[in-house]
N, C-alpha and C. Protein backbone atom coordinates (compact mmCIF):
# COMPACT_ATOMS: atom_id res chain seq x y z
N UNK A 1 217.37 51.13 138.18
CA UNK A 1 218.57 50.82 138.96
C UNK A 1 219.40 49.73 138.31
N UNK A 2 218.99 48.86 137.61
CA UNK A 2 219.57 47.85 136.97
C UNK A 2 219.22 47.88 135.01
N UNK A 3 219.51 48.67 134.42
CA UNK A 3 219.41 48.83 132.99
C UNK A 3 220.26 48.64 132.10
N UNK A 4 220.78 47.46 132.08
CA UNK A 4 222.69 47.62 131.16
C UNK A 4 222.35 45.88 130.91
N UNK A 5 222.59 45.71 129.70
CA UNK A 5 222.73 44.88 128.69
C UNK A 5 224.31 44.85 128.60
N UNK A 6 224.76 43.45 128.93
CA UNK A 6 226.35 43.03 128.35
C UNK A 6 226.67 41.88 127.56
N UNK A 7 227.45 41.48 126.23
CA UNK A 7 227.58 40.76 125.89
C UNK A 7 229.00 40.84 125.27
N UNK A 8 229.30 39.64 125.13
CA UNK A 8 230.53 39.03 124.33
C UNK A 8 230.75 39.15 122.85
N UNK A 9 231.57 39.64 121.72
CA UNK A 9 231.78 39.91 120.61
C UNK A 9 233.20 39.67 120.07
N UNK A 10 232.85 38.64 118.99
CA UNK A 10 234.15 38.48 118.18
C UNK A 10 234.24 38.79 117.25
N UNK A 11 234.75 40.06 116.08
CA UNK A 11 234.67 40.14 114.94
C UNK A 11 235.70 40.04 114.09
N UNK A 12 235.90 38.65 113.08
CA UNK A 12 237.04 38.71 112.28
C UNK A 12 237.35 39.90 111.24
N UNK A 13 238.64 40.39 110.94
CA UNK A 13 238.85 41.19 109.71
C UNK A 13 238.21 40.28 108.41
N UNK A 14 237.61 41.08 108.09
CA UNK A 14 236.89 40.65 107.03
C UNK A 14 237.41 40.65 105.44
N UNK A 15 237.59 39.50 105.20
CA UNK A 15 238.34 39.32 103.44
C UNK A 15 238.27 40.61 102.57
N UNK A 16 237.10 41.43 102.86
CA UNK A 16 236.65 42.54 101.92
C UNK A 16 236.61 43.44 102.99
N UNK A 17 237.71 44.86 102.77
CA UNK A 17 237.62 45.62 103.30
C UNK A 17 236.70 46.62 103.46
N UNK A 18 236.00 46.86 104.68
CA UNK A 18 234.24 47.68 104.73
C UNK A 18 234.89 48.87 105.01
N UNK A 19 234.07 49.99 104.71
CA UNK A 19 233.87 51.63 105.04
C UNK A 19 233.29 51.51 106.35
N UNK A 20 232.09 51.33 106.62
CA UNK A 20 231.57 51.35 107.69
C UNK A 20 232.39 51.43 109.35
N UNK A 21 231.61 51.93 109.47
CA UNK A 21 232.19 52.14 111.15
C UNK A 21 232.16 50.79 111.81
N UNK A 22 233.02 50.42 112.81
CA UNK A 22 232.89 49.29 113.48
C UNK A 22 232.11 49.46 114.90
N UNK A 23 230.81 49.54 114.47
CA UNK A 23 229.64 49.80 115.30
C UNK A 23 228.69 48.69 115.83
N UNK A 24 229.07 48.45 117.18
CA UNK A 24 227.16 47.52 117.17
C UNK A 24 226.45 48.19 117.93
N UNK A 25 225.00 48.11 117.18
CA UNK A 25 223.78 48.72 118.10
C UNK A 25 222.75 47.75 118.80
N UNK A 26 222.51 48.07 119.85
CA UNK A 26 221.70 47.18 120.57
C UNK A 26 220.75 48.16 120.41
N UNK A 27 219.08 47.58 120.24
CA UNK A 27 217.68 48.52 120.05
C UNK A 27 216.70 48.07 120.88
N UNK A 28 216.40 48.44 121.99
CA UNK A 28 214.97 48.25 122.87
C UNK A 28 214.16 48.67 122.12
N UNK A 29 212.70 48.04 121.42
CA UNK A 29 211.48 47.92 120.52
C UNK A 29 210.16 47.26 121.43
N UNK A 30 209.21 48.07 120.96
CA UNK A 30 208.30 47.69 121.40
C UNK A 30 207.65 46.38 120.22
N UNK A 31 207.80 45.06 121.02
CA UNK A 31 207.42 43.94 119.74
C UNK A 31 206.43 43.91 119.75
N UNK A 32 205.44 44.82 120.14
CA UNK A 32 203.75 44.64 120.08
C UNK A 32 203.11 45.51 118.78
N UNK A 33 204.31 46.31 118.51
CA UNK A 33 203.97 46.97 117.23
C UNK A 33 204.27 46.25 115.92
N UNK A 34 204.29 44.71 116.18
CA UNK A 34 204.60 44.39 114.65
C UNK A 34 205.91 45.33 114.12
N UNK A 35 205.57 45.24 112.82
CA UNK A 35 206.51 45.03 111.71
C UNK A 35 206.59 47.04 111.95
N UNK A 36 205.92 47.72 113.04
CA UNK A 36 206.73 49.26 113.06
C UNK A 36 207.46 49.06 114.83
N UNK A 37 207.71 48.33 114.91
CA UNK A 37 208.24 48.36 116.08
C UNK A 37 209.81 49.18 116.03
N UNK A 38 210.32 49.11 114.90
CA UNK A 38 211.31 50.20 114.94
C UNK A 38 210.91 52.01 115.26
N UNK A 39 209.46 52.20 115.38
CA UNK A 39 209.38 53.70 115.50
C UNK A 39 209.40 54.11 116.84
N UNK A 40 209.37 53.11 117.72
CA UNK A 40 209.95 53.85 119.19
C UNK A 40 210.68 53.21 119.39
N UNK A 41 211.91 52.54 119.02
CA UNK A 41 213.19 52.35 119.46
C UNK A 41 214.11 53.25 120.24
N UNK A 42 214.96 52.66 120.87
CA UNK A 42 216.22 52.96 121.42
C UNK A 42 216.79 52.61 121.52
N UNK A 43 218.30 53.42 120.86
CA UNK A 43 219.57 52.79 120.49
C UNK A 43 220.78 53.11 121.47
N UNK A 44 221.33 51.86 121.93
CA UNK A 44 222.34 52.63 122.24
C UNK A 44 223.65 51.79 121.52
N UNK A 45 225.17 52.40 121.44
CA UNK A 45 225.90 51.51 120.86
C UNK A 45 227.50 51.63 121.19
N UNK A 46 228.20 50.94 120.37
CA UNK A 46 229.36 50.49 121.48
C UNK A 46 230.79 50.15 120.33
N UNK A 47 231.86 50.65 119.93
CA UNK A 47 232.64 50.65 119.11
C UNK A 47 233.43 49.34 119.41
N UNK A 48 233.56 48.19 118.35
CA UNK A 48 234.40 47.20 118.78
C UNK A 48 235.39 46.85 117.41
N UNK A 49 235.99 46.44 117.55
CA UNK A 49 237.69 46.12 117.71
C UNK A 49 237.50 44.79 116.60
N UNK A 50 238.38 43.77 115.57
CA UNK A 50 238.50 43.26 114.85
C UNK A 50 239.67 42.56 115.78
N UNK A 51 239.14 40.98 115.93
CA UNK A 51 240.13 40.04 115.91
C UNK A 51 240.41 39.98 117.34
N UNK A 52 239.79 39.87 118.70
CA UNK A 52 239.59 40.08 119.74
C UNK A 52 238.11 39.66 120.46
N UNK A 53 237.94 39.12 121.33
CA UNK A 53 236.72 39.06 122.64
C UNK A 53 236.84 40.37 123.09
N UNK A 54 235.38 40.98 123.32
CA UNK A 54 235.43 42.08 123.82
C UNK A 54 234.19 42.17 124.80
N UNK A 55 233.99 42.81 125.69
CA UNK A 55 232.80 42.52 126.42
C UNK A 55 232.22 44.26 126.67
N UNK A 56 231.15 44.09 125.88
CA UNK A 56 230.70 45.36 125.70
C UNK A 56 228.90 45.51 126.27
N UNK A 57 229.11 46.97 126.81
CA UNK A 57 228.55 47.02 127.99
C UNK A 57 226.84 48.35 127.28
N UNK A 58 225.83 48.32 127.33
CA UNK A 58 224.93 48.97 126.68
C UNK A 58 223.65 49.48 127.93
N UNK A 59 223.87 50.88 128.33
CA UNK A 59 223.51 51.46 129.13
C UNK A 59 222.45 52.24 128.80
N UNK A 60 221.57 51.71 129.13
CA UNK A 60 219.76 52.54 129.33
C UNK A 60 219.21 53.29 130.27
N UNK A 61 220.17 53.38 130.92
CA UNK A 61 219.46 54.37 132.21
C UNK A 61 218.62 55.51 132.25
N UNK A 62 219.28 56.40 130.77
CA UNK A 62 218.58 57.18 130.39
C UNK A 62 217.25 57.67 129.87
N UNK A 63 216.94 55.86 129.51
CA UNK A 63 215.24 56.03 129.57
C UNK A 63 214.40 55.46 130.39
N UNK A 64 215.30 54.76 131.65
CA UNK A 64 214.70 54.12 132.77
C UNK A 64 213.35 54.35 132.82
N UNK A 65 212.32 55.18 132.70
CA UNK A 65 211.27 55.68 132.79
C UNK A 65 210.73 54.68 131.79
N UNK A 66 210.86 54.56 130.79
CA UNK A 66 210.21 53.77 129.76
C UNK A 66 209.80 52.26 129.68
N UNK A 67 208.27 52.11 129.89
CA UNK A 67 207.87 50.75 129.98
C UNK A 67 207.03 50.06 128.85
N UNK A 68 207.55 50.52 127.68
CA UNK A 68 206.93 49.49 126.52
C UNK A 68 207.89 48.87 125.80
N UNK A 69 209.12 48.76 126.22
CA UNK A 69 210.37 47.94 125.56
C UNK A 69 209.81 46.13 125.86
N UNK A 70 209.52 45.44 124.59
CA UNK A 70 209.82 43.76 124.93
C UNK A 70 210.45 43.10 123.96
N UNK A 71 211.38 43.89 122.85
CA UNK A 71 212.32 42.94 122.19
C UNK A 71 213.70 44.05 122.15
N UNK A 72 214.99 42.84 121.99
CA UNK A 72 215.76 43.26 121.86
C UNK A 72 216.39 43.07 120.15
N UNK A 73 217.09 44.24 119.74
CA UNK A 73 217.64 43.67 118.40
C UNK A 73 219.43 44.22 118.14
N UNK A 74 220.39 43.42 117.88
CA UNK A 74 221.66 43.19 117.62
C UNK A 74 222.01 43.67 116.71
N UNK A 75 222.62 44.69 116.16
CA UNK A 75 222.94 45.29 114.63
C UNK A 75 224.62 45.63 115.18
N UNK A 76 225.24 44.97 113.67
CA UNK A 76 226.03 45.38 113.39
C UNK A 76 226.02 46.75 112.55
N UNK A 77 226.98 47.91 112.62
CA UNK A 77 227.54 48.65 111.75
C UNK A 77 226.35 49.12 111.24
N UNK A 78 225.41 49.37 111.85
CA UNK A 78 223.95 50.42 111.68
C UNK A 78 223.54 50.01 110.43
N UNK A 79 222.24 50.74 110.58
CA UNK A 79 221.32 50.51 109.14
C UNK A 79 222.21 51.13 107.73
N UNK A 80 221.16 51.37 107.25
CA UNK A 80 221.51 51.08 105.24
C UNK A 80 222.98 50.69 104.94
N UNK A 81 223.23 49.39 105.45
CA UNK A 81 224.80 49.44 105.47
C UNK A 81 224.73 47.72 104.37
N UNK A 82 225.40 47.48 103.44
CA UNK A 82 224.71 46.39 102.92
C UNK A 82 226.42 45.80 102.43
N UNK A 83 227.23 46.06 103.58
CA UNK A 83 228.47 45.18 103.55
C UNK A 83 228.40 44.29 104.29
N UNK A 84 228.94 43.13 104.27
CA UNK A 84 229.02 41.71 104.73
C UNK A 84 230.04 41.97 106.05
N UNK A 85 229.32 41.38 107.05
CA UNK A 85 229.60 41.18 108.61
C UNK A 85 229.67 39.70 109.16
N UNK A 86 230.90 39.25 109.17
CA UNK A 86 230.47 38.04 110.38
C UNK A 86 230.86 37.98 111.50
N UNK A 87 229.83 37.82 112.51
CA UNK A 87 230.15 37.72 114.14
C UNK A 87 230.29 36.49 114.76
N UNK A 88 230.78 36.65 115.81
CA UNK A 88 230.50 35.51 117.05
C UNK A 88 229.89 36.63 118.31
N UNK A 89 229.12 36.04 119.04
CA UNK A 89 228.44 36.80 120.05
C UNK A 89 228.10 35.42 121.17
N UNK A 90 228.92 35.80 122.26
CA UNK A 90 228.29 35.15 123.59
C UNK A 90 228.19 35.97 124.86
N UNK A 91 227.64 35.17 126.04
CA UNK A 91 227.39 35.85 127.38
C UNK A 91 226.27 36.79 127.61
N UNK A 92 225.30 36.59 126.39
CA UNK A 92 224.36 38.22 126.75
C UNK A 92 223.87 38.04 128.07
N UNK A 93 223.66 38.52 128.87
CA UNK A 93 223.34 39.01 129.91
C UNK A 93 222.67 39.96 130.20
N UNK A 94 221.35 40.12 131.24
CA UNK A 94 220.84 41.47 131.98
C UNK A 94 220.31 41.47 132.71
N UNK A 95 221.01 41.01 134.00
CA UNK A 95 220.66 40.47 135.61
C UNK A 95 220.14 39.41 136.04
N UNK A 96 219.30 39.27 137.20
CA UNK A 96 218.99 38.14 137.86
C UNK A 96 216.87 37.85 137.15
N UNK A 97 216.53 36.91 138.03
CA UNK A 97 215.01 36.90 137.39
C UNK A 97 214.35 37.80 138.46
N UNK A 98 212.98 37.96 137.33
CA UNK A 98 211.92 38.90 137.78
C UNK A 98 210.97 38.38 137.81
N UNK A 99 209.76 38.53 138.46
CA UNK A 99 208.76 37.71 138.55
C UNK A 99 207.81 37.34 137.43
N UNK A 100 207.86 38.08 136.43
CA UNK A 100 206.71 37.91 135.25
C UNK A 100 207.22 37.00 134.34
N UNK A 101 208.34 37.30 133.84
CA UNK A 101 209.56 36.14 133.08
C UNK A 101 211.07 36.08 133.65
N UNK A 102 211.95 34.62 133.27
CA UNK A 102 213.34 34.76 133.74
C UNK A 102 213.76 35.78 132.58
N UNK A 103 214.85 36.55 133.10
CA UNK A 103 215.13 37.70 132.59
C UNK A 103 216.19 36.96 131.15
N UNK A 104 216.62 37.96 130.10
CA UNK A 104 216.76 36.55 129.11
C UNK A 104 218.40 36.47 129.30
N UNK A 105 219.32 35.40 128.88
CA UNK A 105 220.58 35.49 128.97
C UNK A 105 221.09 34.30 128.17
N UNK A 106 222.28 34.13 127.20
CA UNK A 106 222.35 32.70 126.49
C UNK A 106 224.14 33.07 126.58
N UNK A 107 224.46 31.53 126.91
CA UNK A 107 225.70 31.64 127.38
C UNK A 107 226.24 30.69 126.32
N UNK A 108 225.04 30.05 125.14
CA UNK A 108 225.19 29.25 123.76
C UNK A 108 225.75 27.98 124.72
N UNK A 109 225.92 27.65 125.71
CA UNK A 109 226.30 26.21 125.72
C UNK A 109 225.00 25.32 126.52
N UNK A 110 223.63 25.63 126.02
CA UNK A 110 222.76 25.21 126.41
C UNK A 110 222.05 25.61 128.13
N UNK A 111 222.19 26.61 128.07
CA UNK A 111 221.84 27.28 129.54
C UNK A 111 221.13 28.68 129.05
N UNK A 112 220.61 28.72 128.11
CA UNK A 112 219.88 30.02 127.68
C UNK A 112 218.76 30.30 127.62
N UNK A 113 217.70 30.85 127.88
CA UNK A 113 216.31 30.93 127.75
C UNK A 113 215.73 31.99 126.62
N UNK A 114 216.50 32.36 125.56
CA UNK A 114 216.06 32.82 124.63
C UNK A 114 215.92 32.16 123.01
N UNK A 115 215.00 32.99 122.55
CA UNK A 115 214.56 32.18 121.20
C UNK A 115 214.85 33.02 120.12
N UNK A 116 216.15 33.26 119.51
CA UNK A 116 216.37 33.90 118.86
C UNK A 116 215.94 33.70 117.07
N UNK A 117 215.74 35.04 116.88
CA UNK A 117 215.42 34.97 115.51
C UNK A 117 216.46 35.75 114.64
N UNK A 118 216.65 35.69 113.02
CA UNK A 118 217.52 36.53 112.10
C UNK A 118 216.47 36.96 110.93
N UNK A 119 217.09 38.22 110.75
CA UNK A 119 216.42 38.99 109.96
C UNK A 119 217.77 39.24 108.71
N UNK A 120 217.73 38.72 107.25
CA UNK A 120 218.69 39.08 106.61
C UNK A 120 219.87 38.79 106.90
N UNK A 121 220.22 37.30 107.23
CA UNK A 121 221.27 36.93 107.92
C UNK A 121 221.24 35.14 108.18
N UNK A 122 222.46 35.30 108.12
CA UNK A 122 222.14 33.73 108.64
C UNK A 122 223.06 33.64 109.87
N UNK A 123 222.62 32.82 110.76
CA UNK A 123 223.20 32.89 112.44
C UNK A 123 223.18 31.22 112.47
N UNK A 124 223.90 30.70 113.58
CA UNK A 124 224.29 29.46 113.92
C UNK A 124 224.26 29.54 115.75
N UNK A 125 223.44 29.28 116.61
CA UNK A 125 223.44 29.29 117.89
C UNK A 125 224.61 28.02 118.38
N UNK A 126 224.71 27.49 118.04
CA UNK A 126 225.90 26.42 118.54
C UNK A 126 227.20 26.25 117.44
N UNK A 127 227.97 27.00 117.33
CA UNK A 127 228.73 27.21 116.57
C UNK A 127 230.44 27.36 117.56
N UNK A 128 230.96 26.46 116.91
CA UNK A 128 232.93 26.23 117.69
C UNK A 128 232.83 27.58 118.12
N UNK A 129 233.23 28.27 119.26
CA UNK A 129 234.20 29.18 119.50
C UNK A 129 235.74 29.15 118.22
N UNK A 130 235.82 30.18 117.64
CA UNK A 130 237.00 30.42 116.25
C UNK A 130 237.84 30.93 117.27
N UNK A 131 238.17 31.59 118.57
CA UNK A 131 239.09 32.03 119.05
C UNK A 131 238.89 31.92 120.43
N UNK A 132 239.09 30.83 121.19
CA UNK A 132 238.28 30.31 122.45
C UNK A 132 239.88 30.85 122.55
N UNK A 133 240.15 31.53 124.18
CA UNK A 133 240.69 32.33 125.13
C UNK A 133 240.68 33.84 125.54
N UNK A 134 241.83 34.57 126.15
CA UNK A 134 241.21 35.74 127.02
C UNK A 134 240.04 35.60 127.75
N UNK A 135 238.73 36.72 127.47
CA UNK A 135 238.08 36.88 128.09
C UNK A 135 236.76 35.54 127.54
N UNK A 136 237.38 34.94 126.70
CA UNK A 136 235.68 34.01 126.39
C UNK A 136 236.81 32.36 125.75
N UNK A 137 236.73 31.79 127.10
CA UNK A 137 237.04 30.51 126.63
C UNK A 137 235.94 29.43 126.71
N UNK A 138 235.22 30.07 126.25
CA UNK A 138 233.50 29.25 126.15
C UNK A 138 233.41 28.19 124.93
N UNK A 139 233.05 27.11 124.78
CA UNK A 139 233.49 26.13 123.48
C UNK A 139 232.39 26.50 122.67
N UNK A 140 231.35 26.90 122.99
CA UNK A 140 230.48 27.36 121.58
C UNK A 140 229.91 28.76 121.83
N UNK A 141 229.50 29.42 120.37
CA UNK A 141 229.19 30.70 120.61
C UNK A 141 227.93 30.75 119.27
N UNK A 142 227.47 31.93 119.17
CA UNK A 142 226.28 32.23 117.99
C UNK A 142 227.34 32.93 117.04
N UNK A 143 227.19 32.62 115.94
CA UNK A 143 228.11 32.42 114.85
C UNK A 143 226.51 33.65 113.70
N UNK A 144 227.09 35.03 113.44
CA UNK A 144 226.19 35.66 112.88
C UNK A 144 226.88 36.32 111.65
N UNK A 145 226.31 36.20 110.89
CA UNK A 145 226.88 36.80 109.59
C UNK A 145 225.98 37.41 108.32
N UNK A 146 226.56 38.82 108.63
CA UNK A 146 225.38 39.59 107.67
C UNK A 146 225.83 39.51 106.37
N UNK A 147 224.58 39.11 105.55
CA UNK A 147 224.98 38.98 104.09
C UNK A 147 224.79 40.26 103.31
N UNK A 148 224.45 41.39 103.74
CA UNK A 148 224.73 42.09 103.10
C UNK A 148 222.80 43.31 103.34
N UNK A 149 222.25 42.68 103.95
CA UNK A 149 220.76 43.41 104.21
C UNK A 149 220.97 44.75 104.40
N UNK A 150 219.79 45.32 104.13
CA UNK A 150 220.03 47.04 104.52
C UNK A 150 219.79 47.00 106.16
N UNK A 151 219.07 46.22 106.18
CA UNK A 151 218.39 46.21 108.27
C UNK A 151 218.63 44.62 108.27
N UNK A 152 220.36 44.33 108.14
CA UNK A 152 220.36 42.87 109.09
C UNK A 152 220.49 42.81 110.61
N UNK A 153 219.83 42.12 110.84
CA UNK A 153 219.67 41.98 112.47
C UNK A 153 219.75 41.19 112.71
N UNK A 154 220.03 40.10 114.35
CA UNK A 154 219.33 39.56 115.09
C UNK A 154 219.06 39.90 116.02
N UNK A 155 218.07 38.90 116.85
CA UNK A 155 216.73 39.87 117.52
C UNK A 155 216.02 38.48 118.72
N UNK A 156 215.17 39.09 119.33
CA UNK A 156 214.89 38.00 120.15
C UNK A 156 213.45 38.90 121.01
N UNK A 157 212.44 38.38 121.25
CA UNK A 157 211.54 39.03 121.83
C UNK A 157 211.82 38.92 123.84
N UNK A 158 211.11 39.49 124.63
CA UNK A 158 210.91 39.23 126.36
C UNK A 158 210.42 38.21 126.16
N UNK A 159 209.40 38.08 125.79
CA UNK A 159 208.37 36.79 126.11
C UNK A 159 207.72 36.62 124.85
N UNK A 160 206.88 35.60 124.23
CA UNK A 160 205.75 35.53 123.23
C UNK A 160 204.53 36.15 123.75
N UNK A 161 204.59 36.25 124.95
CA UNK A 161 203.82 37.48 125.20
C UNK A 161 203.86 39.23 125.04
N UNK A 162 204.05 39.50 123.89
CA UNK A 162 204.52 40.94 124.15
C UNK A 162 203.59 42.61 124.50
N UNK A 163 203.10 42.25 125.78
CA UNK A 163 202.70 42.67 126.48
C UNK A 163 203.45 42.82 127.79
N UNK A 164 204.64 41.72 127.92
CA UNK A 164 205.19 42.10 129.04
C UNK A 164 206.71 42.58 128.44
N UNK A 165 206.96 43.23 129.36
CA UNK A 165 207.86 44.60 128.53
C UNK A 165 209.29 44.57 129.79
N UNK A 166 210.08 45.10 129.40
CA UNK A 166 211.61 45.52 130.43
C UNK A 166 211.36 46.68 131.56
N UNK A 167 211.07 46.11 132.54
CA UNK A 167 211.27 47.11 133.65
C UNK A 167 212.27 48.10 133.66
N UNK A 168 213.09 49.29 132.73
CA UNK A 168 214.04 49.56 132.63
C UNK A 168 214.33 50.58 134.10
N UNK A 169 213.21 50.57 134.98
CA UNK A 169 213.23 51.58 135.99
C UNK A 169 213.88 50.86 137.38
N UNK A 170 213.62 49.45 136.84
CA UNK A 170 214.11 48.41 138.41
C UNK A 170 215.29 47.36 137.68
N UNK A 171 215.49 47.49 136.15
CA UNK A 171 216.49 46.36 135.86
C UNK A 171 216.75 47.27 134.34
C-alpha cells in the first residue's frame, strides 16, 4: 500500500556532451547477497531534465509481494555507461517509521538517518545547493558525480542488519 520512493534531482548540462539517455535508476537489492546482490534486483526509472529541480517519483507496487529488498542503489544513465555525470540529489523520502527500523530519508541538512556509500564516484553529503529555488530551496544537498565507472552508483543499505528488508507489501 505504501511502495514509492521520491527524491529531489539536479542535473547540470554537462561541459561534454553525453549520448546516453537522461535516465536515473533506482534498484531494490537484496544486501545480504554481498557483492551478487545485483542478481535479484529491481529497477525502476524515471527520465530527468538538465538544469532544473525535479522531484521524481519511483513506483514498486508491482512487486509489493517481494520481501528480500534491504538496499537501495541511485544510478545515473544505466549501466555500461562510462560518461561523466554530476548530480545534486535531495529529499529522498519513503514514508513514515516502522517498527523494526526508522524508515530511511536525508533531507542533507542534518535530519537524515542514512549512511550512504559510493561506488565509482565521488559524492559530497553536505554540499551548497548550485541552484537553491523552485521546488528545492534547501541550502545543502549530496553533490554526486560519476567519473566515468561502468556501474557508478550510490547506494545505502535498510539497516547494517541486512536481514531486515522493505516491507514493499505495507510501505
Amino acid at each position: 500500500t505504501k511502495n514509492v520512493f521520491t527524491l529531489k534531482v539536479f542535473v547540470p548540462t554537462p561541459a561534454v556532451a553525453v549520448a546516453q539517455s537522461k535516465i536515473l535508476w533506482l534498484k531494490l537489492q537484496d544486501g545480504s547477497m554481498g557483492g551478487n546482490s545485483w542478481q535479484s534486483q529491481i529497477v525502476s526509472e524515471q527520465a530527468y531534465e538538465y538544469d532544473v529541480w525535479q522531484e521524481l517519483t519511483f513506483n514498486f507496487s508491482d512487486i509489493s509481494a517481494r520481501a528480500d529488498m534491504s538496499r537501495l542503489v541511485i544510478q545515473f544513465n544505466g549501466e555500461n555507461n562510462d560518461e561523466h555525470v554530476k548530480a545534486y540529489i535531495d529529499d529522498l523520502s519513503y514514508g513514515e517509521a516502522v517498527v523494526l527500523v526508522a524508515d530511511p530519508m536525508d533531507d542533507f541538512e542534518g535530519n537524515g538517518n542514512i549512511t550512504w556509500l559510493a561506488d565509482n564516484n565521488v559524492m559530497n553529503t553536505s554540499f551548497v545547493n548550485p541552484a537553491s529555488g523552485g521546488i528545492n530551496t534547501s541550502a545543502t544537498v549530496l553533490e554526486y558525480s560519476d567519473e566515468g565507472g561502468t556501474y557508478s552508483n550510490i547506494q545505502f543499505d535498510l539497516s547494517t542488519d541486512t536481514s531486515i528488508k522493505y516491507d514493499l507489501s505495507t510501505k
